[in-house]
C-alpha atoms as a PDB file:
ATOM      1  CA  UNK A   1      -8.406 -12.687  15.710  1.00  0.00           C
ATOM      2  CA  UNK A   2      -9.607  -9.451  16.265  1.00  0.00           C
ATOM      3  CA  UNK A   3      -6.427  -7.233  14.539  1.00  0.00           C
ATOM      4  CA  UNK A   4      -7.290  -4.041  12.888  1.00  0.00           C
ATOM      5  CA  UNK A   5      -4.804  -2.602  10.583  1.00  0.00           C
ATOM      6  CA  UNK A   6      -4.579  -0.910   7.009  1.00  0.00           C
ATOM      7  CA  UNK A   7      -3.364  -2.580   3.885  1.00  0.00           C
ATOM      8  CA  UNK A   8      -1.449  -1.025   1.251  1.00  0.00           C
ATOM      9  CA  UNK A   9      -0.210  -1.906  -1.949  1.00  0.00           C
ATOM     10  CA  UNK A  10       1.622   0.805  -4.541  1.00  0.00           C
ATOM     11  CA  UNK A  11       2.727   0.437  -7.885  1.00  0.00           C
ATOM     12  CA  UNK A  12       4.909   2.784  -9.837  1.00  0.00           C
ATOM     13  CA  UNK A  13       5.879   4.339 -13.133  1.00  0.00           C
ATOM     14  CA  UNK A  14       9.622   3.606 -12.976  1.00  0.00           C
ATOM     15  CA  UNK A  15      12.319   2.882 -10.188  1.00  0.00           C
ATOM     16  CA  UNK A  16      12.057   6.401  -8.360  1.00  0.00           C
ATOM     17  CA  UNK A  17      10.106   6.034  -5.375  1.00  0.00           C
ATOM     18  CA  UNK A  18       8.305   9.206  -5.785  1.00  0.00           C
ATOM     19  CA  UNK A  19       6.747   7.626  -9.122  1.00  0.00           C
ATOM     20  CA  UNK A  20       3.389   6.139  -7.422  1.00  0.00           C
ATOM     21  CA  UNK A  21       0.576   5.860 -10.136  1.00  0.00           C
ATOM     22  CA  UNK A  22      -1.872   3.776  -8.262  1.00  0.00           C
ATOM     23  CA  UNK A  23      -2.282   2.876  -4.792  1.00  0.00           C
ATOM     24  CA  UNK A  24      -4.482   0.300  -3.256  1.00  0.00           C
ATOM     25  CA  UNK A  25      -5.768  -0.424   0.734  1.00  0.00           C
ATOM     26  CA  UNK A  26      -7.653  -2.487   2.609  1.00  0.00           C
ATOM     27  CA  UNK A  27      -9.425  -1.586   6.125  1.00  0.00           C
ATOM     28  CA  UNK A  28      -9.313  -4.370   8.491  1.00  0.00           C
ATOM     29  CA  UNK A  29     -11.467  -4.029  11.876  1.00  0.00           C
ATOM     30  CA  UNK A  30     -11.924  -6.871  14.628  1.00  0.00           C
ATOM     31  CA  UNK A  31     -10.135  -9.242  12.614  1.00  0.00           C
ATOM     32  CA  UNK A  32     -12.392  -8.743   9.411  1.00  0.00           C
ATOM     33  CA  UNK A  33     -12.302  -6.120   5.868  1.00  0.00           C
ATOM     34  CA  UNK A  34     -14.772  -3.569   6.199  1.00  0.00           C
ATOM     35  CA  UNK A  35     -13.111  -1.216   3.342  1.00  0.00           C
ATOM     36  CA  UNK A  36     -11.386  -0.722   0.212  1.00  0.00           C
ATOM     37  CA  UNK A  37      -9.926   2.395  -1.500  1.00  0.00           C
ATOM     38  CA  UNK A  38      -8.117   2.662  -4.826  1.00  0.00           C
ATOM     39  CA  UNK A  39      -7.363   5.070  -7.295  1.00  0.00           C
ATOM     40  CA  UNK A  40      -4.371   5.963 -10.296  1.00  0.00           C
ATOM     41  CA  UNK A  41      -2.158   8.429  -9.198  1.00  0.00           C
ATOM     42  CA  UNK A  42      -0.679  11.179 -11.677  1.00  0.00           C
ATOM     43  CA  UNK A  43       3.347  10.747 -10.816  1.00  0.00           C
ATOM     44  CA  UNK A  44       5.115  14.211 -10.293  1.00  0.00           C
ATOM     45  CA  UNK A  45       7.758  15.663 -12.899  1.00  0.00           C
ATOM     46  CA  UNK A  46      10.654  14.470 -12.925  1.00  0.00           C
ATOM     47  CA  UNK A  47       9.215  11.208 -11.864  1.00  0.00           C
ATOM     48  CA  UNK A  48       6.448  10.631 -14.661  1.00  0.00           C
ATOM     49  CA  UNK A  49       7.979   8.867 -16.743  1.00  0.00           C
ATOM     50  CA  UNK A  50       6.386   5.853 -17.632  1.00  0.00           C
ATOM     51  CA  UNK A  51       9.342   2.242 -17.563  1.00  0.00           C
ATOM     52  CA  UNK A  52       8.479   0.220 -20.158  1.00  0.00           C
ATOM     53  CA  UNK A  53       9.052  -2.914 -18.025  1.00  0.00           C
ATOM     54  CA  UNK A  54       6.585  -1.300 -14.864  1.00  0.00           C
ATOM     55  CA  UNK A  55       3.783  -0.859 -17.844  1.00  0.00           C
ATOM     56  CA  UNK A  56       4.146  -4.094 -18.711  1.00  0.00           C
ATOM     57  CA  UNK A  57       3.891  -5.898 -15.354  1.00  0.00           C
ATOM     58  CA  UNK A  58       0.836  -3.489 -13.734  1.00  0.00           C
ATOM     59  CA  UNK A  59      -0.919  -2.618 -17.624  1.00  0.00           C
ATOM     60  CA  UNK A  60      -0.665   1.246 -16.258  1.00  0.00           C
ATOM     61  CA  UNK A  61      -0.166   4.264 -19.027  1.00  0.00           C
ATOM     62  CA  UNK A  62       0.199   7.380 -18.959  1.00  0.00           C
ATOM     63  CA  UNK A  63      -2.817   8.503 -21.026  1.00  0.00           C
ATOM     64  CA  UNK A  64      -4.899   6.509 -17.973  1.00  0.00           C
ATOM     65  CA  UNK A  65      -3.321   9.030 -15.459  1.00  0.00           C
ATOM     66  CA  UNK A  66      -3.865  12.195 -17.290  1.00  0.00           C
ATOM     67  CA  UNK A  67      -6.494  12.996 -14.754  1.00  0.00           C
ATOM     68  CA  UNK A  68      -6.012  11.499 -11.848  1.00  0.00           C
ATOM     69  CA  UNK A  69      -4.860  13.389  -8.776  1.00  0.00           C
ATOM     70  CA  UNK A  70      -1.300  13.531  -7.705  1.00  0.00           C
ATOM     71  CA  UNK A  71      -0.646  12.269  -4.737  1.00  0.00           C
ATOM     72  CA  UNK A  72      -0.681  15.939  -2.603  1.00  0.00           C
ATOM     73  CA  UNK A  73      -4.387  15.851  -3.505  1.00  0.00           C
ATOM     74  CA  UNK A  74      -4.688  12.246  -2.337  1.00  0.00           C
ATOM     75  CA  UNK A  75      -2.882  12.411   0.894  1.00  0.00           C
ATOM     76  CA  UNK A  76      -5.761  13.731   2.643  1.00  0.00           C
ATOM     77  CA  UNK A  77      -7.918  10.631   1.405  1.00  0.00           C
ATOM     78  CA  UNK A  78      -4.964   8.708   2.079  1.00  0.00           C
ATOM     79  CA  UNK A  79      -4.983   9.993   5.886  1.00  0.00           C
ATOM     80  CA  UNK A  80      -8.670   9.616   6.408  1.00  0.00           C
ATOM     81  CA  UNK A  81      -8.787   6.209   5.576  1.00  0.00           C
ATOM     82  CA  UNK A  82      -5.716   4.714   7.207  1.00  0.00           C
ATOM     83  CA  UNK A  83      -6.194   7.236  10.810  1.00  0.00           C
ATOM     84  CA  UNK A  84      -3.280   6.106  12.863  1.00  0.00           C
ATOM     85  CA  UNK A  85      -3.196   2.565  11.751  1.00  0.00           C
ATOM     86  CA  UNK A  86      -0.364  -0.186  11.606  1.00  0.00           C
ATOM     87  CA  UNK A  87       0.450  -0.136   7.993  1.00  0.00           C
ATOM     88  CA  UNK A  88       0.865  -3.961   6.136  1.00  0.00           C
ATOM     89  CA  UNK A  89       2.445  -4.372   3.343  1.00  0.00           C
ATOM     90  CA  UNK A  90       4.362  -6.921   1.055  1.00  0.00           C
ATOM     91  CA  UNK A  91       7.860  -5.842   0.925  1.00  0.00           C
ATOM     92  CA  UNK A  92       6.815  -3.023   3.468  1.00  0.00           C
ATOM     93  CA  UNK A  93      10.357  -1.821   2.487  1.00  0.00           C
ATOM     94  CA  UNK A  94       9.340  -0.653  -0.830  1.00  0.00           C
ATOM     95  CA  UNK A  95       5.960   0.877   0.275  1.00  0.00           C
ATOM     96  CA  UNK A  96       6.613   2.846   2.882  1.00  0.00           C
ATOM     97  CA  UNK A  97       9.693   3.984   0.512  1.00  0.00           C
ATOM     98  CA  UNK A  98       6.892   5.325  -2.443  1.00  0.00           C
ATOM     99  CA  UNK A  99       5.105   7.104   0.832  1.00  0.00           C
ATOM    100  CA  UNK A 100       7.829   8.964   1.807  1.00  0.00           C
ATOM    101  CA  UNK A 101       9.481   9.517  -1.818  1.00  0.00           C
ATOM    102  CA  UNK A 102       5.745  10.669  -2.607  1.00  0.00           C
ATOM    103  CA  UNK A 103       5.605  13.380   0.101  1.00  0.00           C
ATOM    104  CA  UNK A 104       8.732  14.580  -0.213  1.00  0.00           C
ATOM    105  CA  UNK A 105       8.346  15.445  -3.792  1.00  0.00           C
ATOM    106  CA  UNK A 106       5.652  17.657  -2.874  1.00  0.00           C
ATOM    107  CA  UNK A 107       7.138  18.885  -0.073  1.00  0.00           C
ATOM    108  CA  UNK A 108       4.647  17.346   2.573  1.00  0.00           C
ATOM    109  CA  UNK A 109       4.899  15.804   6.265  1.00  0.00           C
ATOM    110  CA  UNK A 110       4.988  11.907   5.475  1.00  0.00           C
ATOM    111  CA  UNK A 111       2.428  10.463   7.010  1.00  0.00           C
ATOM    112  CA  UNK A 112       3.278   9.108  10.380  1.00  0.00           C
ATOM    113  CA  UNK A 113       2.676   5.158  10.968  1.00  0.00           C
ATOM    114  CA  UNK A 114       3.889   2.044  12.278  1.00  0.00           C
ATOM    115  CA  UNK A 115       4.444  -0.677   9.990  1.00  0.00           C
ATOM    116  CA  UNK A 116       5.227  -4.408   9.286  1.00  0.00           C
ATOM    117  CA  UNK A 117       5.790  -6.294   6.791  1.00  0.00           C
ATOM    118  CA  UNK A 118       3.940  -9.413   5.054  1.00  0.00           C
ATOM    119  CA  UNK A 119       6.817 -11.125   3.318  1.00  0.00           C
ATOM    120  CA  UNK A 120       8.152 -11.480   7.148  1.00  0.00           C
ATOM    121  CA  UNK A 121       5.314 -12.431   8.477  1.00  0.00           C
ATOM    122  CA  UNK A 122       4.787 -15.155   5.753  1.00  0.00           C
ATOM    123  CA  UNK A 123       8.178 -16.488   5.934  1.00  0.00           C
ATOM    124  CA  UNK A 124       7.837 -17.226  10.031  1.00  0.00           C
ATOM    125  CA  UNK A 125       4.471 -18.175   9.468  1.00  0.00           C
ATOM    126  CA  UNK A 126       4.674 -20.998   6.414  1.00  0.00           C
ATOM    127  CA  UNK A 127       7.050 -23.053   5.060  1.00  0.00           C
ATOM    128  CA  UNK A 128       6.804 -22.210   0.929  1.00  0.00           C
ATOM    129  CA  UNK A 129       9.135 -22.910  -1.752  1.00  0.00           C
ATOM    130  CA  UNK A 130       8.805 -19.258  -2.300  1.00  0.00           C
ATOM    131  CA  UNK A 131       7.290 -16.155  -0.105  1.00  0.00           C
ATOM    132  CA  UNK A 132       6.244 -14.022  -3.201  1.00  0.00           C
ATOM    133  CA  UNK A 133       2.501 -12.628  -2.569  1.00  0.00           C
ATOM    134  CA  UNK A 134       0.799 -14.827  -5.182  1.00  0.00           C
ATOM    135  CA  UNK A 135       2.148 -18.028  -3.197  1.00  0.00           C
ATOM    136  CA  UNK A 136       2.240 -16.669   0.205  1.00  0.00           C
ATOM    137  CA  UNK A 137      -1.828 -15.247  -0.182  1.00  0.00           C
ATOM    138  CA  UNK A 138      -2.663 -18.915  -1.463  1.00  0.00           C
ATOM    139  CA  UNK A 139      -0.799 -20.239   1.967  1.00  0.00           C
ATOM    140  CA  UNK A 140      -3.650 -18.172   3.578  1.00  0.00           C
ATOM    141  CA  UNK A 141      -6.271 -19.422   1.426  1.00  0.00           C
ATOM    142  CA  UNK A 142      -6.549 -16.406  -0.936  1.00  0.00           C
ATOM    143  CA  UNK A 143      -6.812 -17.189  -4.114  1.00  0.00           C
ATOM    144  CA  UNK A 144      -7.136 -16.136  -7.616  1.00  0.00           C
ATOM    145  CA  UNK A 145      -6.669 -12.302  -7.421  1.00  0.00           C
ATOM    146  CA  UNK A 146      -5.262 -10.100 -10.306  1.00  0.00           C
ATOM    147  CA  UNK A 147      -1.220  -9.415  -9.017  1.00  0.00           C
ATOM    148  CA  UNK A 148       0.191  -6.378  -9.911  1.00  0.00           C
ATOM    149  CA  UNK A 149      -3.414  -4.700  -9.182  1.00  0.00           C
ATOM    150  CA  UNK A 150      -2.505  -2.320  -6.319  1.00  0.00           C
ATOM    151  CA  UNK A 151      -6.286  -2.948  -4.493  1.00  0.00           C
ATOM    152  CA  UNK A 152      -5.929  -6.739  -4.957  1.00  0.00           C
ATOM    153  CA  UNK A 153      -2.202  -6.875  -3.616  1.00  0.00           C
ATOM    154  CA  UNK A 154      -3.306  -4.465  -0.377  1.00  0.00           C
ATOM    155  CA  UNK A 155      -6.444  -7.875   0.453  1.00  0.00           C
ATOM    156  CA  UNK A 156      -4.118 -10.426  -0.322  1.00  0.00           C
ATOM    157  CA  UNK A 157      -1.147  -8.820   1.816  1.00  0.00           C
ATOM    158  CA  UNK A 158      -4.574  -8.294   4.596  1.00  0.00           C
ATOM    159  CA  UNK A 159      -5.208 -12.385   4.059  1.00  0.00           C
ATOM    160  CA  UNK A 160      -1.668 -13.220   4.990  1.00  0.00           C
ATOM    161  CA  UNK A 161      -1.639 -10.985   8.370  1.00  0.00           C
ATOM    162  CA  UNK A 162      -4.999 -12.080   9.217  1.00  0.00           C
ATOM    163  CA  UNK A 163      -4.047 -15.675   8.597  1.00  0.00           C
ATOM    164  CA  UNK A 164      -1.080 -15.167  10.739  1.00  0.00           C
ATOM    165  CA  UNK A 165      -2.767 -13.751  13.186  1.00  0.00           C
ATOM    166  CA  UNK A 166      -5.042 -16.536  13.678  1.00  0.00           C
ATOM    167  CA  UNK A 167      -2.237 -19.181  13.620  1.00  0.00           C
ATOM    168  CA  UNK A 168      -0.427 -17.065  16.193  1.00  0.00           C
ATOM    169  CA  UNK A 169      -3.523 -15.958  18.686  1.00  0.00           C
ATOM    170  CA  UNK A 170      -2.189 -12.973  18.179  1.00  0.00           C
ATOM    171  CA  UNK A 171      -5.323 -10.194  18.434  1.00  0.00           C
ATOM    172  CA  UNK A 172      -2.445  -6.963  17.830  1.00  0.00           C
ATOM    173  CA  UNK A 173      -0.426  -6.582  14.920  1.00  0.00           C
ATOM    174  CA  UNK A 174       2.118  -5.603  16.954  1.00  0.00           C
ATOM    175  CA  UNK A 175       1.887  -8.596  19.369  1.00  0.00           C
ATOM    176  CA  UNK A 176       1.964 -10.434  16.348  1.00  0.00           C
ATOM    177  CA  UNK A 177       5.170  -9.361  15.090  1.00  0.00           C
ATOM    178  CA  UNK A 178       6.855  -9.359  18.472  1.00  0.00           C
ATOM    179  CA  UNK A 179       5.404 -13.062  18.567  1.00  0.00           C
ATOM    180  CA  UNK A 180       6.948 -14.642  15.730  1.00  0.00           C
ATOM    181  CA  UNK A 181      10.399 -12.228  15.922  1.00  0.00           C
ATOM    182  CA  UNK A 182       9.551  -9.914  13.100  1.00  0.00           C
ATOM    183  CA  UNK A 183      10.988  -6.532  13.064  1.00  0.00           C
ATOM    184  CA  UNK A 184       8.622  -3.477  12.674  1.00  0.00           C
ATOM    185  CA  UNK A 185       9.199  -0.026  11.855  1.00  0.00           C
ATOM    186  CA  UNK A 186       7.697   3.361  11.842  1.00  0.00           C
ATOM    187  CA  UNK A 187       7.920   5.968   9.408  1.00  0.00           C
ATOM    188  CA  UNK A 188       7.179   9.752   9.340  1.00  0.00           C
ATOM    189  CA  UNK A 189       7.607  13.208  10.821  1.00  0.00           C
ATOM    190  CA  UNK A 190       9.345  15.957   8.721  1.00  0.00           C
ATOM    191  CA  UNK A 191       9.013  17.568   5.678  1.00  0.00           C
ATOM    192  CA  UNK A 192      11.376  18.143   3.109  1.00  0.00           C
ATOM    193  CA  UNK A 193      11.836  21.021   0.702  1.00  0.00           C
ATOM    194  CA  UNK A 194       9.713  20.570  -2.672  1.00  0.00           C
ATOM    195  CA  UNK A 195      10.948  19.041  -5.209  1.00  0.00           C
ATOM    196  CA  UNK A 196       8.136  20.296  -7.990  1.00  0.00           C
ATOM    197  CA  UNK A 197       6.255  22.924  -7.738  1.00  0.00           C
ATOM    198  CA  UNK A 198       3.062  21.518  -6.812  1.00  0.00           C
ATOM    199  CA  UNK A 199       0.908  23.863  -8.747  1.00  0.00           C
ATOM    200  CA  UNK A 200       2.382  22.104 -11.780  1.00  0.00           C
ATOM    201  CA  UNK A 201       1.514  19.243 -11.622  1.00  0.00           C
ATOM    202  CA  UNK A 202      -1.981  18.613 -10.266  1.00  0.00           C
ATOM    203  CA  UNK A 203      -4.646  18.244 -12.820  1.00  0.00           C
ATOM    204  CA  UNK A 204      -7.685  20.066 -12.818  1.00  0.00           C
ATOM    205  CA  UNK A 205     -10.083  16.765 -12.932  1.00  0.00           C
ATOM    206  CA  UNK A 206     -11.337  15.533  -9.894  1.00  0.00           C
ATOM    207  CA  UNK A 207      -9.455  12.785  -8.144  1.00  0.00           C
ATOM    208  CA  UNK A 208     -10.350   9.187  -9.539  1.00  0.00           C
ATOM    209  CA  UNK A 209     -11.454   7.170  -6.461  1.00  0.00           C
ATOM    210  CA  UNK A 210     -13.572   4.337  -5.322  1.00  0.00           C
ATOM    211  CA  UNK A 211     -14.532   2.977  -2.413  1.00  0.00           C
ATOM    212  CA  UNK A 212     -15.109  -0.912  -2.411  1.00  0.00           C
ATOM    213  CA  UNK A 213     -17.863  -2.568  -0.758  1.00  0.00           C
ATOM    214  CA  UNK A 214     -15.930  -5.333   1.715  1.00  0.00           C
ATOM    215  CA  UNK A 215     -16.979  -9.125   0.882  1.00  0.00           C
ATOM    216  CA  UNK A 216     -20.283  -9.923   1.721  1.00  0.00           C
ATOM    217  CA  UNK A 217     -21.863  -6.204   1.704  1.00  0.00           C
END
């Protein structure tokens, strides 16, 4: 069906939300991916701390975000790509947490968007022993991705809505959403006072992204 939406998948340092150190989405247009963006993402102080148990699930250290930008320098890339799209994500909950927790370290407007989330949409779409995104993405017929990889957690969370989607006849995320009695949300508007001084924190190199070719091109 002919949905268009954005894809997003974060990981983080340690349990504060504000600790994003890579960040992953998908473009989705007329029902098919047309874009990818990823890069690291250098985690504000207090917040950089690296969890022992995070670096062992995504492989992420802190020598590999020494120059990447923080995420005040990506929020403009961040806002290009996704416009004023429906955000998707797996556990939206969490996700749209690290956006907010993000921006308000720096002090920034959060980025305004509706939202809905994956891991609802899976769990009134398919009946699975479990909804996790690795068994939820293989309901939908995507397979074999690297989990824990913020870019190939935003195409597999993309698979499931588009999947759904097509199940449901449902051509608006939306409509999709209100069809199968999933709750969405919204988040933005506001900005709250710094928490770092922003100065401090962003590194002088260049900010570390790449743009994906979508399947096929």
């Amino acid at each position: 069906m002919p949905v268009d939406f954005t894809a997003i998948d974060f990981e983080t340092a340690n349990s504060s939300r504000a600790s994003a150190c890579s960040i992953g989405l998908v473009k989705v247009r007329d029902g098919r991916e047309v874009d990818r963006l990823y890069t690291l993402l250098r985690p504000p102080f207090p917040h950089d701390e690296f969890n022992e148990w995070n670096v062992r699930i995504h492989g992420i250290t802190p020598d590999m975000v020494e120059d990447a930008p923080g995420w005040d320098r990506f929020l403009p890339e961040f806002r290009a790509f996704a416009g004023d799209d429906w955000l998707v994500a797996h556990n939206a909950g969490f996700d749209t947490g690290v956006i907010r927790g993000a921006s308000e370290a720096f002090g920034l407007a959060v980025p305004e968007h509706p939202f809905v989330c994956s891991l609802q949409v899976a769990r009134r779409t398919y009946t699975l022993d479990s909804y996790r995104l690795p068994i939820a993405a293989r309901a939908a017929g995507f397979e074999d991705f690297s989990h824990h990889n913020a870019l190939e957690d935003a195409a597999a969370c993309a698979a499931i809505v588009l999947d759904a989607a097509r199940r449901h006849d449902a051509d608006d995320v939306g409509l999709l959403a209100e069809a199968i009695g999933v709750r969405t949300g919204r988040i933005g508007g506001g900005v709250a006072p710094a928490a770092v001084a922003p100065a401090s924190v962003v590194p002088a190199a260049g900010p570390l992204v790449e743009h994906w070719p979508a399947p096929g091109e």
